[in-house]
Protein backbone atom coordinates (compact mmCIF):
# COMPACT_ATOMS: atom_id res chain seq x y z
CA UNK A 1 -46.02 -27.51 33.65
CA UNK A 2 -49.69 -28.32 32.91
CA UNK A 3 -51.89 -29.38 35.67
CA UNK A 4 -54.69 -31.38 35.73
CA UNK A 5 -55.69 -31.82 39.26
CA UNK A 6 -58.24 -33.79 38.37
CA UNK A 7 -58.21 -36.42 41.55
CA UNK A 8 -59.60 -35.34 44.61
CA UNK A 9 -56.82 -36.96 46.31
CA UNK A 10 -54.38 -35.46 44.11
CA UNK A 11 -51.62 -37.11 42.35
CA UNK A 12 -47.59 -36.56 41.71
CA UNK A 13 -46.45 -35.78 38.17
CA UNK A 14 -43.30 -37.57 36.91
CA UNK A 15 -41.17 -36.09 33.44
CA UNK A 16 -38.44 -36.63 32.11
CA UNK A 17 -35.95 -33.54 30.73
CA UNK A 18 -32.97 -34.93 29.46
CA UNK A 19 -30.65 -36.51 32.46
CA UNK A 20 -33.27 -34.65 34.89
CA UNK A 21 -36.54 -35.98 36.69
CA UNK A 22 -39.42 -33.87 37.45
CA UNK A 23 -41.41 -34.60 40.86
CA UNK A 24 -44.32 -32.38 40.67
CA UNK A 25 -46.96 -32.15 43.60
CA UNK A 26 -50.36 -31.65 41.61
CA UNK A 27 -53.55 -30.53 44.15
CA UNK A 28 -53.31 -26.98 43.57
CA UNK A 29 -57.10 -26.83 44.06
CA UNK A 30 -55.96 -27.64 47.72
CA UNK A 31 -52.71 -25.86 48.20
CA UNK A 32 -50.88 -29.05 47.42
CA UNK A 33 -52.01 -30.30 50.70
CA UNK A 34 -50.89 -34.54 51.21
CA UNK A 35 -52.94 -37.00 50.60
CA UNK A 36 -52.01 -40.59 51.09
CA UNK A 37 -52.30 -41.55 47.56
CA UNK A 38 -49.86 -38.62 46.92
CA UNK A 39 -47.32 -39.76 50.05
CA UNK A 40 -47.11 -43.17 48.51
CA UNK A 41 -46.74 -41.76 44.70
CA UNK A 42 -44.33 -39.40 45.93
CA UNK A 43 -41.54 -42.21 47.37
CA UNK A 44 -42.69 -44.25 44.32
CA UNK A 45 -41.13 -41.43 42.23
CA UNK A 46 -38.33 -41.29 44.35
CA UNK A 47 -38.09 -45.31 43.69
CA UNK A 48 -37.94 -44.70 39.98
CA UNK A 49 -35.62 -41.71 39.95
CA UNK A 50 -32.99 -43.64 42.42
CA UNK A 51 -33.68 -46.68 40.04
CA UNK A 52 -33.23 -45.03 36.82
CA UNK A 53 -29.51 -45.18 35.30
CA UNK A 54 -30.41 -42.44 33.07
CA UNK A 55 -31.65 -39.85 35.93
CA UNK A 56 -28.46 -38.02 37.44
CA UNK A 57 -30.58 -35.61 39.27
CA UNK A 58 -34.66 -34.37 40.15
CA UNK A 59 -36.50 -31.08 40.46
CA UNK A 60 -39.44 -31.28 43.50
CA UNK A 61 -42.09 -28.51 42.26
CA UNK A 62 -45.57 -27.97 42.55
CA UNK A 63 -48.22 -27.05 40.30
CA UNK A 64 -50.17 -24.07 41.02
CA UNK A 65 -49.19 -21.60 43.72
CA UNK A 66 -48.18 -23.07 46.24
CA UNK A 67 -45.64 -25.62 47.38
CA UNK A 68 -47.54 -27.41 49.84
CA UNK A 69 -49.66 -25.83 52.99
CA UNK A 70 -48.50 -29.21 54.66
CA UNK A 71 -50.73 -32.71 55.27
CA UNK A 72 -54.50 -32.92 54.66
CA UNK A 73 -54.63 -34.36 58.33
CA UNK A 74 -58.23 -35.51 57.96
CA UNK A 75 -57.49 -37.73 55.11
CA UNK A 76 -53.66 -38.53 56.42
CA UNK A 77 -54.08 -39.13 60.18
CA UNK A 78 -55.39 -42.68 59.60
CA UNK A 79 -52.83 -43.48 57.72
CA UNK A 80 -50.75 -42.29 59.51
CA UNK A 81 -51.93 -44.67 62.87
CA UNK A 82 -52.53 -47.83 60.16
CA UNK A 83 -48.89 -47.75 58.69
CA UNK A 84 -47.15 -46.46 61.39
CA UNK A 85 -45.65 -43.81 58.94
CA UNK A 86 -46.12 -41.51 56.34
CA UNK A 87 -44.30 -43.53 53.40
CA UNK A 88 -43.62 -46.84 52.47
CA UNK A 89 -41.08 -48.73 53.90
CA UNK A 90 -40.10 -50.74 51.36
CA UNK A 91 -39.64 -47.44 48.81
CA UNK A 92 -36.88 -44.42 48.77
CA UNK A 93 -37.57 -42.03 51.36
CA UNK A 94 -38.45 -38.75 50.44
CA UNK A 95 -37.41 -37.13 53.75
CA UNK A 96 -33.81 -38.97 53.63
CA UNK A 97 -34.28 -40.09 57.19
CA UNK A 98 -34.85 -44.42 56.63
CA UNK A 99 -33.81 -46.44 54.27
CA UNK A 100 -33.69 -47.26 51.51
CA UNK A 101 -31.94 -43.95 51.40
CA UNK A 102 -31.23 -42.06 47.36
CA UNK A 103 -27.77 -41.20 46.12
CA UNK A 104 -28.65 -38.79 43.46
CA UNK A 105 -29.33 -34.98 44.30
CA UNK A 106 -32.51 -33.02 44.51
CA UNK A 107 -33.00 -29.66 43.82
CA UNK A 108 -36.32 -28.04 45.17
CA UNK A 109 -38.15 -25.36 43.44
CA UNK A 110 -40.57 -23.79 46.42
CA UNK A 111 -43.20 -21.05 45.92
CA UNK A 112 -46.30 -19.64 48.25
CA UNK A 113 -47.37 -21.81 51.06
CA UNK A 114 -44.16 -23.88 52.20
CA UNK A 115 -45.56 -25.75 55.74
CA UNK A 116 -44.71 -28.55 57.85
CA UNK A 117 -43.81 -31.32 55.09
CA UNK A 118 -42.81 -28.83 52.66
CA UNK A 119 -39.94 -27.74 54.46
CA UNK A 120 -38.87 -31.15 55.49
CA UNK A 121 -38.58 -32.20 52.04
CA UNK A 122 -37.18 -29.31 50.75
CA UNK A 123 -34.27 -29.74 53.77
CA UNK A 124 -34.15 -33.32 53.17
CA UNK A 125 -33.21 -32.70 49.36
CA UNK A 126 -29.70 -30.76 48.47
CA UNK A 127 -30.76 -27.52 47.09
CA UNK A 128 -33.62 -24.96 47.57
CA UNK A 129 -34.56 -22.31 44.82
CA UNK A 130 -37.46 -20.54 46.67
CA UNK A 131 -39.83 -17.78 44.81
CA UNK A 132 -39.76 -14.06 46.73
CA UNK A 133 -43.25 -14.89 47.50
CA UNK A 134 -42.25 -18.21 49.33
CA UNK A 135 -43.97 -17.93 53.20
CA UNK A 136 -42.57 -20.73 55.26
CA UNK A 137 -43.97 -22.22 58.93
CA UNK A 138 -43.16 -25.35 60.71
CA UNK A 139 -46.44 -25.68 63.25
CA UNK A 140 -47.00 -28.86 64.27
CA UNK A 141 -47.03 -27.74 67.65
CA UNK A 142 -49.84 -25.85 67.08
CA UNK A 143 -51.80 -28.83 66.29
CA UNK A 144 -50.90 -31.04 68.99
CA UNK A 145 -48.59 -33.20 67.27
CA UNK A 146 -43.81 -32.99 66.88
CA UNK A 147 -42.34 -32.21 63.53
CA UNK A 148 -41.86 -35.68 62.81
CA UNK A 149 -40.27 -35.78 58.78
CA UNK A 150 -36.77 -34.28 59.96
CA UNK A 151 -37.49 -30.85 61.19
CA UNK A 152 -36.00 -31.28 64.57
CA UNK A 153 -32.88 -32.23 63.25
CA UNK A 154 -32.45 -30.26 59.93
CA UNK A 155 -33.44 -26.85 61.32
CA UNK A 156 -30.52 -27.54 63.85
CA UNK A 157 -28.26 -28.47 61.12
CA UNK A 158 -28.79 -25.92 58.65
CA UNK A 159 -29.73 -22.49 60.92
CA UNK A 160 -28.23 -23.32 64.62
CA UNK A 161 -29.72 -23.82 67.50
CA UNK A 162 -30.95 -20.46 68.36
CA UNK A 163 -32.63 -19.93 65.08
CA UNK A 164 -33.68 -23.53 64.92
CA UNK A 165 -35.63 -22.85 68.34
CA UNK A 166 -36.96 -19.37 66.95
CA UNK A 167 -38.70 -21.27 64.40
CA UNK A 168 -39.21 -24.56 65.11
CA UNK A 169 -40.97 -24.27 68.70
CA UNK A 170 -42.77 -21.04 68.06
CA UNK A 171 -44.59 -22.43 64.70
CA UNK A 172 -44.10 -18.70 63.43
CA UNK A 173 -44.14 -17.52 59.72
CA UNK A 174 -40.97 -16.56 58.18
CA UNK A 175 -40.26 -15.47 54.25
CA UNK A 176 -37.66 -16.29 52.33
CA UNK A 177 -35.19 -13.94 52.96
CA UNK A 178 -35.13 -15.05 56.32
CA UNK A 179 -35.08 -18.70 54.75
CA UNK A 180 -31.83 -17.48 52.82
CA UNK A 181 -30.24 -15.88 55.97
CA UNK A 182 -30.50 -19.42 58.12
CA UNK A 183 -29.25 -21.30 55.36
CA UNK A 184 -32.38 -23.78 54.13
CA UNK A 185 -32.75 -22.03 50.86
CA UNK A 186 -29.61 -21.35 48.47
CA UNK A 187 -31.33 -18.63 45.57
CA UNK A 188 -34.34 -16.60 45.93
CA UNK A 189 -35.99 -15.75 42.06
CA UNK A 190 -38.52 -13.38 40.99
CA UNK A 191 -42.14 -15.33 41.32
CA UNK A 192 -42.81 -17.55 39.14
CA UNK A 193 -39.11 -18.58 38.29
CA UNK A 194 -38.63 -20.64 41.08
CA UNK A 195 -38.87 -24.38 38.70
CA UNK A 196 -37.24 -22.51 35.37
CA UNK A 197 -33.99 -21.79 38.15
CA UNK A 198 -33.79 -24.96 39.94
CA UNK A 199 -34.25 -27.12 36.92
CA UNK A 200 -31.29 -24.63 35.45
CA UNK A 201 -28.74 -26.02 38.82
CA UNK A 202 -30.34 -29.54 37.87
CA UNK A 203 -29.28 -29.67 34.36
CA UNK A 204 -25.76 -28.53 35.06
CA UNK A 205 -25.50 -30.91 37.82
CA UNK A 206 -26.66 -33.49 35.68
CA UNK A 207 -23.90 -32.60 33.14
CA UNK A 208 -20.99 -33.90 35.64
CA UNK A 209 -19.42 -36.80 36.03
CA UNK A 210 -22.37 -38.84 37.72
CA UNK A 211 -20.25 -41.31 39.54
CA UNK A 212 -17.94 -38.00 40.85
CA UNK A 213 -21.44 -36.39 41.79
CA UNK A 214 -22.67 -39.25 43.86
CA UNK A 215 -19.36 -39.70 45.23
CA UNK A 216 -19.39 -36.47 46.59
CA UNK A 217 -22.65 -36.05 47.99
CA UNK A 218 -21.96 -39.44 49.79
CA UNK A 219 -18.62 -38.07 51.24
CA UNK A 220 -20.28 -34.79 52.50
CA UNK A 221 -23.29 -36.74 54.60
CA UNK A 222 -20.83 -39.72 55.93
CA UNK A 223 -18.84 -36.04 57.53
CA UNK A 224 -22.46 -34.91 58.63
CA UNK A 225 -23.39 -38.42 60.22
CA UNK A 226 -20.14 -40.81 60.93
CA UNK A 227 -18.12 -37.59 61.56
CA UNK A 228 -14.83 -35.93 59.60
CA UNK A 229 -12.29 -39.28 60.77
CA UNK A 230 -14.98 -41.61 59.07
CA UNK A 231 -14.97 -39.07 55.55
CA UNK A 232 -11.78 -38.68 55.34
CA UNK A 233 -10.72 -42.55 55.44
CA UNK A 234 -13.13 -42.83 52.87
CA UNK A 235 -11.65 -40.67 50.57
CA UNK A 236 -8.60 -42.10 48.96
CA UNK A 237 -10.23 -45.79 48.24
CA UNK A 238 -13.51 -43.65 46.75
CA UNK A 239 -11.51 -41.50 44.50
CA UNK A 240 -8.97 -44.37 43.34
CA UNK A 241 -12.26 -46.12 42.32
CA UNK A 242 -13.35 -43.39 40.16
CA UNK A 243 -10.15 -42.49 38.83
CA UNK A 244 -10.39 -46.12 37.15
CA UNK A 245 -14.13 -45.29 35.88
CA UNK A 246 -14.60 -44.67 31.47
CA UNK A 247 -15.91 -40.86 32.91
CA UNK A 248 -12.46 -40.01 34.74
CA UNK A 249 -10.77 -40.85 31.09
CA UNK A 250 -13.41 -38.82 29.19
CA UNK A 251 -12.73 -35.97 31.99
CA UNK A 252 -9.38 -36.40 31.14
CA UNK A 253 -9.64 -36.34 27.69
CA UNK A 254 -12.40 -33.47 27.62
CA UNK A 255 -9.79 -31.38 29.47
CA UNK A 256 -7.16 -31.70 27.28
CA UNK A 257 -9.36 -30.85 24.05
CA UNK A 258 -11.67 -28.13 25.70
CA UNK A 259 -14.58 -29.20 25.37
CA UNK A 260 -17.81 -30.14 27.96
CA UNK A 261 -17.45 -34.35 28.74
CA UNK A 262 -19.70 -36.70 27.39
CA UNK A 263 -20.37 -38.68 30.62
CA UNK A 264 -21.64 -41.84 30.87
CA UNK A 265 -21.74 -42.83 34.30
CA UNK A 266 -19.51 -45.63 34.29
């Protein structure tokens, strides 16, 4: 991915590969490091991916190095006190945590610094590819400030509450084996690989069923938020509804003659 980096206040890339979207944070010059112009193109891009009929699934990558070494606090902190947040309200939020909430999965591809917002939006996505090289730290507390994008409840989710407290209040390092062992990242690639892999998972996620895949992903948060009664009720009525979709006949069909479906999301 070519960077320009050419704003001061950085900018986020948006591509298109096929049925797959391509968020990329571009400040490299900066470790990635938020700006408010990049916080309000990032949910934009989250807008048009959630908007998009044709996108069944997104990559979140940086250019350069590093993920993200967290907010630029100088330039965010106003912000920050003006808005009352760090995205729009009105767009998809990146951290998955107000809505207008997505439906379509997000596979992120982290590398180098991985701080503060970095790991709240790679937790708030679905899947986490993370280079060897990958250092991660949560330390808002260090700064005087709470983890504030979903930290204090995803590091509870994913890890437990013992290793949720090891990291979370103590502001620490860790690498990513240690990411891997508490659950927030899924694969762990040689450095460098980190976007070629998770754009790999993307693609064949993006060859499903799209209606199944949203369907699915839906059913698996209602167990994590309403609890397992509220999933399960929703089960039978969900699937009946898909079963009478063009892409459950094509599944069928594809099946029978051995061959990958041609899905068309409807």
């Amino acid at each position: 991915m070519t960077s320009t980096d050419s704003d001061a206040d950085g900018r986020i890339t948006y591509a298109s590969d096929g049925h797959v979207r391509l968020i990329g944070l571009d400040r490299p010059a900066k470790y990635n490091g938020f700006t408010p112009k990049m916080l309000v193109e990032l949910a934009q891009a989250y807008t048009d991916f959630e908007g998009d009929p044709d996108a069944r699934a997104a990559v979140l990558f940086a250019h350069g190095d590093h993920f993200t070494a967290g907010l630029d606090l100088p330039k965010v902190s106003p912000f920050m006190k003006e808005s009352g947040g760090v995205f729009p309200k009105d767009k998809i939020d990146p951290m998955d945590l107000y809505p207008p909430l997505r439906t379509k999965p997000v596979v992120s591809a982290v590398r180098g610094y991985c701080y503060t917002i970095g790991i709240e939006l790679m937790l708030a996505g679905d899947i986490v590819v993370a280079g060897a090289e990958t250092r991660f730290r949560q330390h808002e507390g260090a700064r005087g400030v709470m983890a504030a994008g979903g930290a204090t409840i995803r590091f509870a989710e994913r890890a437990g509450w013992g290793n949720a407290m090891r990291w979370l209040l103590t502001g620490d390092e860790f690498d990513a084996v240690e990411a891997r062992r508490i659950g927030f990242v899924q694969e762990i690639t040689a450095p460098g690989r980190d976007i070629i892999r998770a754009t790999e998972i993307a693609q064949t996620i993006a060859a499903q069923a799209p209606l199944a895949t949203v369907a699915m992903r839906e059913n698996a948060r209602k167990a994590q938020h309403e609890g397992l009664a509220a999933a399960i009720a929703e089960i039978r009525p969900r699937q009946q509804e898909i079963m009478d979709s063009e892409d459950a006949q094509e599944g069928l069909r594809s099946f029978t003659e051995r061959r990958p479906g041609d899905f068309k999301g409807r």
